[in-house]
N, C-alpha and C. Protein backbone atom coordinates (compact mmCIF):
# COMPACT_ATOMS: atom_id res chain seq x y z
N UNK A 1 0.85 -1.17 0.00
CA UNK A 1 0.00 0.00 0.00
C UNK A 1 0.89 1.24 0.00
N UNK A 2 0.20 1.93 -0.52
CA UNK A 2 0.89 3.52 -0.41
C UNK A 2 0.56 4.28 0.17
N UNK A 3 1.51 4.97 0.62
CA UNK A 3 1.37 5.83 2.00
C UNK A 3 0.22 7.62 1.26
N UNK A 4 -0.39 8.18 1.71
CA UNK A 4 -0.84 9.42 1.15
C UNK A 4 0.28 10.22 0.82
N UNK A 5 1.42 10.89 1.65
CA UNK A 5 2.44 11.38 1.00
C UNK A 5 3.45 10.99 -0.41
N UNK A 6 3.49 9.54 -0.70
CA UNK A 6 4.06 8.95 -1.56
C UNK A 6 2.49 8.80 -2.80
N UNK A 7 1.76 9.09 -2.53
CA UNK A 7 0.40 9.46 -3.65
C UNK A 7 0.16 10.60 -3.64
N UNK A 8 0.30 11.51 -3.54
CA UNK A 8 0.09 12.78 -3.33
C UNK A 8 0.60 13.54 -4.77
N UNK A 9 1.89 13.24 -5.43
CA UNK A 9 2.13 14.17 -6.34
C UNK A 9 1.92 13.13 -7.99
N UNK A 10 0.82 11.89 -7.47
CA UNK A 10 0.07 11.13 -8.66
C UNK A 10 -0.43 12.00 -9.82
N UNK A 11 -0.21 11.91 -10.88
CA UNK A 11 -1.76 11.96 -11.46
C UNK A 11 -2.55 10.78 -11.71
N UNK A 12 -3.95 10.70 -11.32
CA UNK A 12 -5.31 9.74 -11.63
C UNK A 12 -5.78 9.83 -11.98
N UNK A 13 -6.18 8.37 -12.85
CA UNK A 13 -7.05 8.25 -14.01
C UNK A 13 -8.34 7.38 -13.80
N UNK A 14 -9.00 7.56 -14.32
CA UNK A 14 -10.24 6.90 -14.45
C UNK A 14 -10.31 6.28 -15.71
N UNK A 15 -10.92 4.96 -16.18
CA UNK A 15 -11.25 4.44 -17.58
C UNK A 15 -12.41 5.57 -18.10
N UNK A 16 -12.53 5.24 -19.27
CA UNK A 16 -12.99 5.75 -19.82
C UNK A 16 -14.54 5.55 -20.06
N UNK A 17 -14.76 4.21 -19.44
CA UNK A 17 -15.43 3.50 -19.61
C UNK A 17 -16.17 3.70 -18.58
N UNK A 18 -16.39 4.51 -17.25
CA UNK A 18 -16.53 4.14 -16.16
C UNK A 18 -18.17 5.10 -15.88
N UNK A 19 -17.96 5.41 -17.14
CA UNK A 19 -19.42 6.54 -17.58
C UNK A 19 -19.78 7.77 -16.38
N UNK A 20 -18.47 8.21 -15.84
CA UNK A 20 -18.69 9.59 -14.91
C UNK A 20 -18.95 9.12 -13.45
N UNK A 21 -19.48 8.05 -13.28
CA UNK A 21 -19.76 8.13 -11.68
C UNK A 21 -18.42 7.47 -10.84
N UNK A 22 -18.66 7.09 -9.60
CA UNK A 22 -17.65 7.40 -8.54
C UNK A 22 -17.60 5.83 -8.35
N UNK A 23 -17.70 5.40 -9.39
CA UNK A 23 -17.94 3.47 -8.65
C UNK A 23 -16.58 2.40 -9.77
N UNK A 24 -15.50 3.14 -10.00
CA UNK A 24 -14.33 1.99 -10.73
C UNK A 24 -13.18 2.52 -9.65
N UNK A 25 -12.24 1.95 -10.27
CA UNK A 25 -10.65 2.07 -9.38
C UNK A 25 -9.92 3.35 -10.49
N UNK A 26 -9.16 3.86 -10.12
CA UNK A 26 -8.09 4.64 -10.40
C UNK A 26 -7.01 4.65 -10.66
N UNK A 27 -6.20 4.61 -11.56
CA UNK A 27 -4.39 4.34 -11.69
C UNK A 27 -3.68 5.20 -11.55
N UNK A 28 -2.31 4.90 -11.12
CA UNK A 28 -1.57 6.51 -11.43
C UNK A 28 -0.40 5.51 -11.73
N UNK A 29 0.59 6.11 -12.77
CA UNK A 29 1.99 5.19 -13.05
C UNK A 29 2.79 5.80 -12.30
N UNK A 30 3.72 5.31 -11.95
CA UNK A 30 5.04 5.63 -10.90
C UNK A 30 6.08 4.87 -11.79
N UNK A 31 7.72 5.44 -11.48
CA UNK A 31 8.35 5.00 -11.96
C UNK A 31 8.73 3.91 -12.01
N UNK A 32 8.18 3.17 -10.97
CA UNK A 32 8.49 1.41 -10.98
C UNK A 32 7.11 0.89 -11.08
N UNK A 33 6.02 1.35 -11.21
CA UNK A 33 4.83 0.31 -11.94
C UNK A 33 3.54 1.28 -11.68
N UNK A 34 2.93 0.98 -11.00
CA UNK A 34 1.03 1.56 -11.23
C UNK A 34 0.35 1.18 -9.79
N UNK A 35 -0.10 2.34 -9.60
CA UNK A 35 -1.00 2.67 -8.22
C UNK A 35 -2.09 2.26 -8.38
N UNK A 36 -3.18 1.79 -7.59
CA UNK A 36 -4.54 1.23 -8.15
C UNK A 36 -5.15 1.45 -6.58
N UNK A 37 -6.08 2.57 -6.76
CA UNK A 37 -6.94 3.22 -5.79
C UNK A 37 -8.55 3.18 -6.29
N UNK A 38 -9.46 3.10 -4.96
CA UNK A 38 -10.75 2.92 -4.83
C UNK A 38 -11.15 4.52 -5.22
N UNK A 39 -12.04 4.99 -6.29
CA UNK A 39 -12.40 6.09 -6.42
C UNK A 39 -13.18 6.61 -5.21
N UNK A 40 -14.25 6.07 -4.80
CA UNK A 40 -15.22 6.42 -3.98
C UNK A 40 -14.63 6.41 -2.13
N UNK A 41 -13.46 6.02 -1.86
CA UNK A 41 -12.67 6.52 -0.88
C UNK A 41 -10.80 6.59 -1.04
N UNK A 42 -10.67 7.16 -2.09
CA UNK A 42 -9.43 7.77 -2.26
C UNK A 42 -8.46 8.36 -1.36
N UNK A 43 -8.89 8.31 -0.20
CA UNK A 43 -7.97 8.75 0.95
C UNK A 43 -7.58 7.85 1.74
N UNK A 44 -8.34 6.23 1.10
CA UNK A 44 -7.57 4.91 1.73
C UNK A 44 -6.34 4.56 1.82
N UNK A 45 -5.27 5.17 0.39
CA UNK A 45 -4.60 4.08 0.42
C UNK A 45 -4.53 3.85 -1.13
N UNK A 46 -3.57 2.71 -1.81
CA UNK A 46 -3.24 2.53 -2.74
C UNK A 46 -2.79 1.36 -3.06
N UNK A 47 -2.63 0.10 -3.48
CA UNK A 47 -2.43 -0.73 -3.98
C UNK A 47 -1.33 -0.45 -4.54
N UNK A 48 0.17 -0.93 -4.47
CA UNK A 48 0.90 -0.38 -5.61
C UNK A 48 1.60 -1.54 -6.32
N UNK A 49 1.65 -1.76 -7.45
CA UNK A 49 2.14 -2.98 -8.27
C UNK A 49 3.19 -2.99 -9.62
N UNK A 50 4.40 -3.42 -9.33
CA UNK A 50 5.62 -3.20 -9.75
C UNK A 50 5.04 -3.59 -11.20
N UNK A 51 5.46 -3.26 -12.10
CA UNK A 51 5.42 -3.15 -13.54
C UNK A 51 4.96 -4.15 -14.31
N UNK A 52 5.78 -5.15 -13.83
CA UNK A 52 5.38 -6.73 -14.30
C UNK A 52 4.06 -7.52 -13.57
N UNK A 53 4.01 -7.51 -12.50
CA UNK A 53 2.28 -7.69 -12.17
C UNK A 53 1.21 -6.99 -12.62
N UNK A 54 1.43 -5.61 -12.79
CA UNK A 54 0.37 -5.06 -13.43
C UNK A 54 0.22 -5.74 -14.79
N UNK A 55 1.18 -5.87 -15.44
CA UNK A 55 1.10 -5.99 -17.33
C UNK A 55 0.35 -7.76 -16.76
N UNK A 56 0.75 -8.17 -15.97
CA UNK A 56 0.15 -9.63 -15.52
C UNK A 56 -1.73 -9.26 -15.10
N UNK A 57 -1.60 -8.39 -14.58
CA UNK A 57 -3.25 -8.30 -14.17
C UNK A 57 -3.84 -7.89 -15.32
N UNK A 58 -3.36 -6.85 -16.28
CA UNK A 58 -3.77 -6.37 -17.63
C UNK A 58 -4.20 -7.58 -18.77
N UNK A 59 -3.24 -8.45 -18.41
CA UNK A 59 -3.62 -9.36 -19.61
C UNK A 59 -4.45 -10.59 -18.85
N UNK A 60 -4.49 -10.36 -17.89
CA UNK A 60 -5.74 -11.66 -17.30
C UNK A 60 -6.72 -10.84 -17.65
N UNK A 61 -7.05 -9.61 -17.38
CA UNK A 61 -8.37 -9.35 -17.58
C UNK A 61 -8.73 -9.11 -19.16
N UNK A 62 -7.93 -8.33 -19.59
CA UNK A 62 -8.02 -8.93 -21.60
C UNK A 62 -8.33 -10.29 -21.90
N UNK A 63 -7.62 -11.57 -21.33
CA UNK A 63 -7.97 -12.55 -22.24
C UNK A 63 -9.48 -13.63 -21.30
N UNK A 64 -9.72 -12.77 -20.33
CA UNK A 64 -11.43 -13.21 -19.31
C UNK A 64 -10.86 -13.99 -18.42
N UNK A 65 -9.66 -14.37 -18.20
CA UNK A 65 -9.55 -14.69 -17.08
C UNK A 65 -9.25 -14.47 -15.43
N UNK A 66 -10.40 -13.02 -15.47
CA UNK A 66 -10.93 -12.25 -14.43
C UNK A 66 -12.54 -12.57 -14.29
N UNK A 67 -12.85 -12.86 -15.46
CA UNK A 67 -14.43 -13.23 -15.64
C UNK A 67 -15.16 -13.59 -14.73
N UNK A 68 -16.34 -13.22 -13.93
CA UNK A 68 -16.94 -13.96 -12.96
C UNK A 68 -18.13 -14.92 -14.00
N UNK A 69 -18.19 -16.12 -13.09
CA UNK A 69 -19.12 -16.82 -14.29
C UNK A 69 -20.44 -17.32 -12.85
């Protein structure tokens, strides 16, 4: 997790996809990989995931094997 001072000088993104409201997660890249924060309480905290797990979570969820069935 990331501390608020070490998120603080992020920029965050939202998909694009997320059609305006307050209900997806958030990224910010850092020089060693990608922050992944709860929009709807953003002052939690941060998930942070070194470069190669992210591109690992990216492509599970591209090829459905994130899918709930």
């Amino acid at each position: 997790m990331g501390t608020m001072s070490e998120l603080s000088g992020l920029e965050w993104r939202k998909s694009s996809h997320s059609g305006g409201g307050n209900d997806c997660v958030e990224v910010a890249f850092t020089p060693d990989g990608t922050a992944v924060r709860d929009s709807k309480n953003p002052d939690a905290g941060a998930l942070r995931l070194p470069a190669a797990q992210w591109e690992a979570l990216l492509t599970a969820a591209r090829t459905g094997r994130l899918d709930r069935h």
